[in-house]
C-alpha atoms as a PDB file:
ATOM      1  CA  UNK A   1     -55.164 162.725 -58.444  1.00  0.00           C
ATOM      2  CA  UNK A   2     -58.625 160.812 -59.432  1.00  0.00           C
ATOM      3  CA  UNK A   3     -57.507 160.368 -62.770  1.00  0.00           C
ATOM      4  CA  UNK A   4     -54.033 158.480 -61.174  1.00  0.00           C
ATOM      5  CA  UNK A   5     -56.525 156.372 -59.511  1.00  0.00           C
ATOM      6  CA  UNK A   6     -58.569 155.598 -61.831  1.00  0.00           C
ATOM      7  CA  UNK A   7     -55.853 154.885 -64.470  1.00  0.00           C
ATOM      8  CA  UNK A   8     -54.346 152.602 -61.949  1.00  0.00           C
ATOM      9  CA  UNK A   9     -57.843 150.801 -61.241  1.00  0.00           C
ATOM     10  CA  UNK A  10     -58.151 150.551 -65.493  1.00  0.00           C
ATOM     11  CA  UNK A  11     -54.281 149.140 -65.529  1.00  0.00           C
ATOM     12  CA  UNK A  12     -55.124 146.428 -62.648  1.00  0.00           C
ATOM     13  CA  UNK A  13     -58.352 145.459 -64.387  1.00  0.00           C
ATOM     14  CA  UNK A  14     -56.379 144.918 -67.798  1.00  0.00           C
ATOM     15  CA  UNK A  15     -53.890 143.071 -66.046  1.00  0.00           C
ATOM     16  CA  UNK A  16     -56.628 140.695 -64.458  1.00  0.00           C
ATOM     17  CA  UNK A  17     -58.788 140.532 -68.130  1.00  0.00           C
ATOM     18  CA  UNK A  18     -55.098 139.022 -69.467  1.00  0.00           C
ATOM     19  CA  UNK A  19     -54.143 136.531 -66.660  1.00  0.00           C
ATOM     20  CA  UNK A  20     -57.998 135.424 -67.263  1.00  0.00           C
ATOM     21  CA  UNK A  21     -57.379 135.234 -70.675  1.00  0.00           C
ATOM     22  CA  UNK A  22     -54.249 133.686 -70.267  1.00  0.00           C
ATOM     23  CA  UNK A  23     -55.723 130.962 -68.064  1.00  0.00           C
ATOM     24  CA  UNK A  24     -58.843 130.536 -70.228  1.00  0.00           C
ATOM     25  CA  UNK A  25     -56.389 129.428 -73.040  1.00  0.00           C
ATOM     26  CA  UNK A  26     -54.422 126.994 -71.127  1.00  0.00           C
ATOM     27  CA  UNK A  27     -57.462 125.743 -69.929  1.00  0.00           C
ATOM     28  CA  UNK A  28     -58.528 125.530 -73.959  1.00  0.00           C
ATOM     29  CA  UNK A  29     -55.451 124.253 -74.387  1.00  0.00           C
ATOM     30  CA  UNK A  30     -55.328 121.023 -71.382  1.00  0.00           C
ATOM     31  CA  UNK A  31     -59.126 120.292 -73.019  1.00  0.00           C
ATOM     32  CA  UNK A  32     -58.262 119.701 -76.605  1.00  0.00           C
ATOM     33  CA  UNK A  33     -55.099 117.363 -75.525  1.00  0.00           C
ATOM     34  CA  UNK A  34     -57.864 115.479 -73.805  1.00  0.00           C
ATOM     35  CA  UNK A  35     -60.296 115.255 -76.632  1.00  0.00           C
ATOM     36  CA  UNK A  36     -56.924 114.584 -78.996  1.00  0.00           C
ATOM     37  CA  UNK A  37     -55.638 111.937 -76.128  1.00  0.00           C
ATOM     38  CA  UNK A  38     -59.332 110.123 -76.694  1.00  0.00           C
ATOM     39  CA  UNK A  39     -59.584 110.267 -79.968  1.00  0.00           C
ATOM     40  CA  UNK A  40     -59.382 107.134 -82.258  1.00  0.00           C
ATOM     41  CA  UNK A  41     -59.472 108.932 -85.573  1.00  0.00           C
ATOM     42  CA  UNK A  42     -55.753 110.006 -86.578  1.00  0.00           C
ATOM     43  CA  UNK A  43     -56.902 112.925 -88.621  1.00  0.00           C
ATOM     44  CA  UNK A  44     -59.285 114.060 -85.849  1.00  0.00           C
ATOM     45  CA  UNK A  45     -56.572 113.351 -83.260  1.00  0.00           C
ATOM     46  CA  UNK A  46     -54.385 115.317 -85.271  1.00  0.00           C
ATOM     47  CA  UNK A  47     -56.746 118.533 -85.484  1.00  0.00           C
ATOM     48  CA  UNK A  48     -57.028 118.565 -81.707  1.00  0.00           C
ATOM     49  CA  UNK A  49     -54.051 118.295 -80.959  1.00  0.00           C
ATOM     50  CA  UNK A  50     -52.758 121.212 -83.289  1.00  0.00           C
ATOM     51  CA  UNK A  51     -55.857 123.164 -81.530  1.00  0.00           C
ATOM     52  CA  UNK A  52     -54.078 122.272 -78.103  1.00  0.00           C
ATOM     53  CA  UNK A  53     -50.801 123.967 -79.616  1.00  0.00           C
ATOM     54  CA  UNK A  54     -52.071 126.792 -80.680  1.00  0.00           C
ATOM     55  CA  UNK A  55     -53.965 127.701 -77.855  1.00  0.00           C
ATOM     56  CA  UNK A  56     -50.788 127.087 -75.653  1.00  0.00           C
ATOM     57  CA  UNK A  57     -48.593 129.370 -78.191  1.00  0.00           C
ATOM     58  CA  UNK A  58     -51.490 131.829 -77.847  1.00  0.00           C
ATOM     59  CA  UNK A  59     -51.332 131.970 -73.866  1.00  0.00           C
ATOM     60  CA  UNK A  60     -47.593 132.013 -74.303  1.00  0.00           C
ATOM     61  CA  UNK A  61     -47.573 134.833 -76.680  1.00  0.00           C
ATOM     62  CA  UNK A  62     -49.549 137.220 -74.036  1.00  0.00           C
ATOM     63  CA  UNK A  63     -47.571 136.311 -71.218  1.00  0.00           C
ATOM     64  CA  UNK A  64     -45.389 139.640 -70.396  1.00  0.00           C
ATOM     65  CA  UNK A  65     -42.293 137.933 -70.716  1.00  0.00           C
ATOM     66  CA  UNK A  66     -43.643 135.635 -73.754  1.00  0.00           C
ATOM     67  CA  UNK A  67     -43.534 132.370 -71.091  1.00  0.00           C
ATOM     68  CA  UNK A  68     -39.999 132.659 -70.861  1.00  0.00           C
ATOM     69  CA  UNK A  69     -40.157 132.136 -67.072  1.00  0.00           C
ATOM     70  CA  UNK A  70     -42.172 129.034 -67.235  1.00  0.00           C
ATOM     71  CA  UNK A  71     -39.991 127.399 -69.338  1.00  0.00           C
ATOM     72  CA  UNK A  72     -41.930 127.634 -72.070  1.00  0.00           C
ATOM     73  CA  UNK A  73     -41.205 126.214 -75.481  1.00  0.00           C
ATOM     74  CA  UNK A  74     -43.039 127.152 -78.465  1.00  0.00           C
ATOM     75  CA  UNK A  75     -44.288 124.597 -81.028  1.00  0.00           C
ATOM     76  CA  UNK A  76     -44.702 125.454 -84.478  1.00  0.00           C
ATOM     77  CA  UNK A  77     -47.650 124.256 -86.600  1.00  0.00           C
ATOM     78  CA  UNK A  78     -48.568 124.968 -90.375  1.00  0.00           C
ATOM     79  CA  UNK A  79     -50.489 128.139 -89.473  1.00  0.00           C
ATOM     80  CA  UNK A  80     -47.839 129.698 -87.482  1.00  0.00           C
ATOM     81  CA  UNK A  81     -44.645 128.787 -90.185  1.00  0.00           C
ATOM     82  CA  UNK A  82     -46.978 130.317 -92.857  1.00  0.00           C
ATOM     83  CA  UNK A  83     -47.507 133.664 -90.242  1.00  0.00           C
ATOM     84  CA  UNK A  84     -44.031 134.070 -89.646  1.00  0.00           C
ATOM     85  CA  UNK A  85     -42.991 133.169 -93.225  1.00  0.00           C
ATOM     86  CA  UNK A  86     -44.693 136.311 -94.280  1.00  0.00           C
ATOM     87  CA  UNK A  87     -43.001 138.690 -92.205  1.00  0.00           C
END
């Protein structure tokens, strides 16, 4: 029975590590619109702002149900189409 428990306490504590991780992203994410929303170089604008994506598709991605529930839409940018161009 100790093992049960302490598999359970090791399952919980993953669970927590991903929501933080999940959170820390979004946070990531929220920042680099800012810096991207601030920014008066186009180029620079434009790096932040596919930063801000990715992070968001990254916190989407490790949600259990892949952010389905939160109505989540996922936004392609150049890294990703050459990722799942490979496949």
């Amino acid at each position: 029975m100790g093992s049960e428990r302490q598999e359970s306490k090791g399952a919980l504590g993953l669970i927590a590590s991903l929501r933080g991780r999940i959170a820390r992203y979004r946070e990531q994410a929220a920042h680099f619109t800012r810096l991207a929303e601030a920014e008066p170089v186009e180029k620079i604008r434009d790096q932040w702002r596919t930063l801000a994506r990715d992070y968001a598709y990254l916190a989407t991605t490790l949600e259990p149900d892949g952010g389905l529930s939160r109505g989540a839409t996922l936004y392609p940018t150049p890294r990703t189409i050459l990722v799942a161009a490979d496949d």
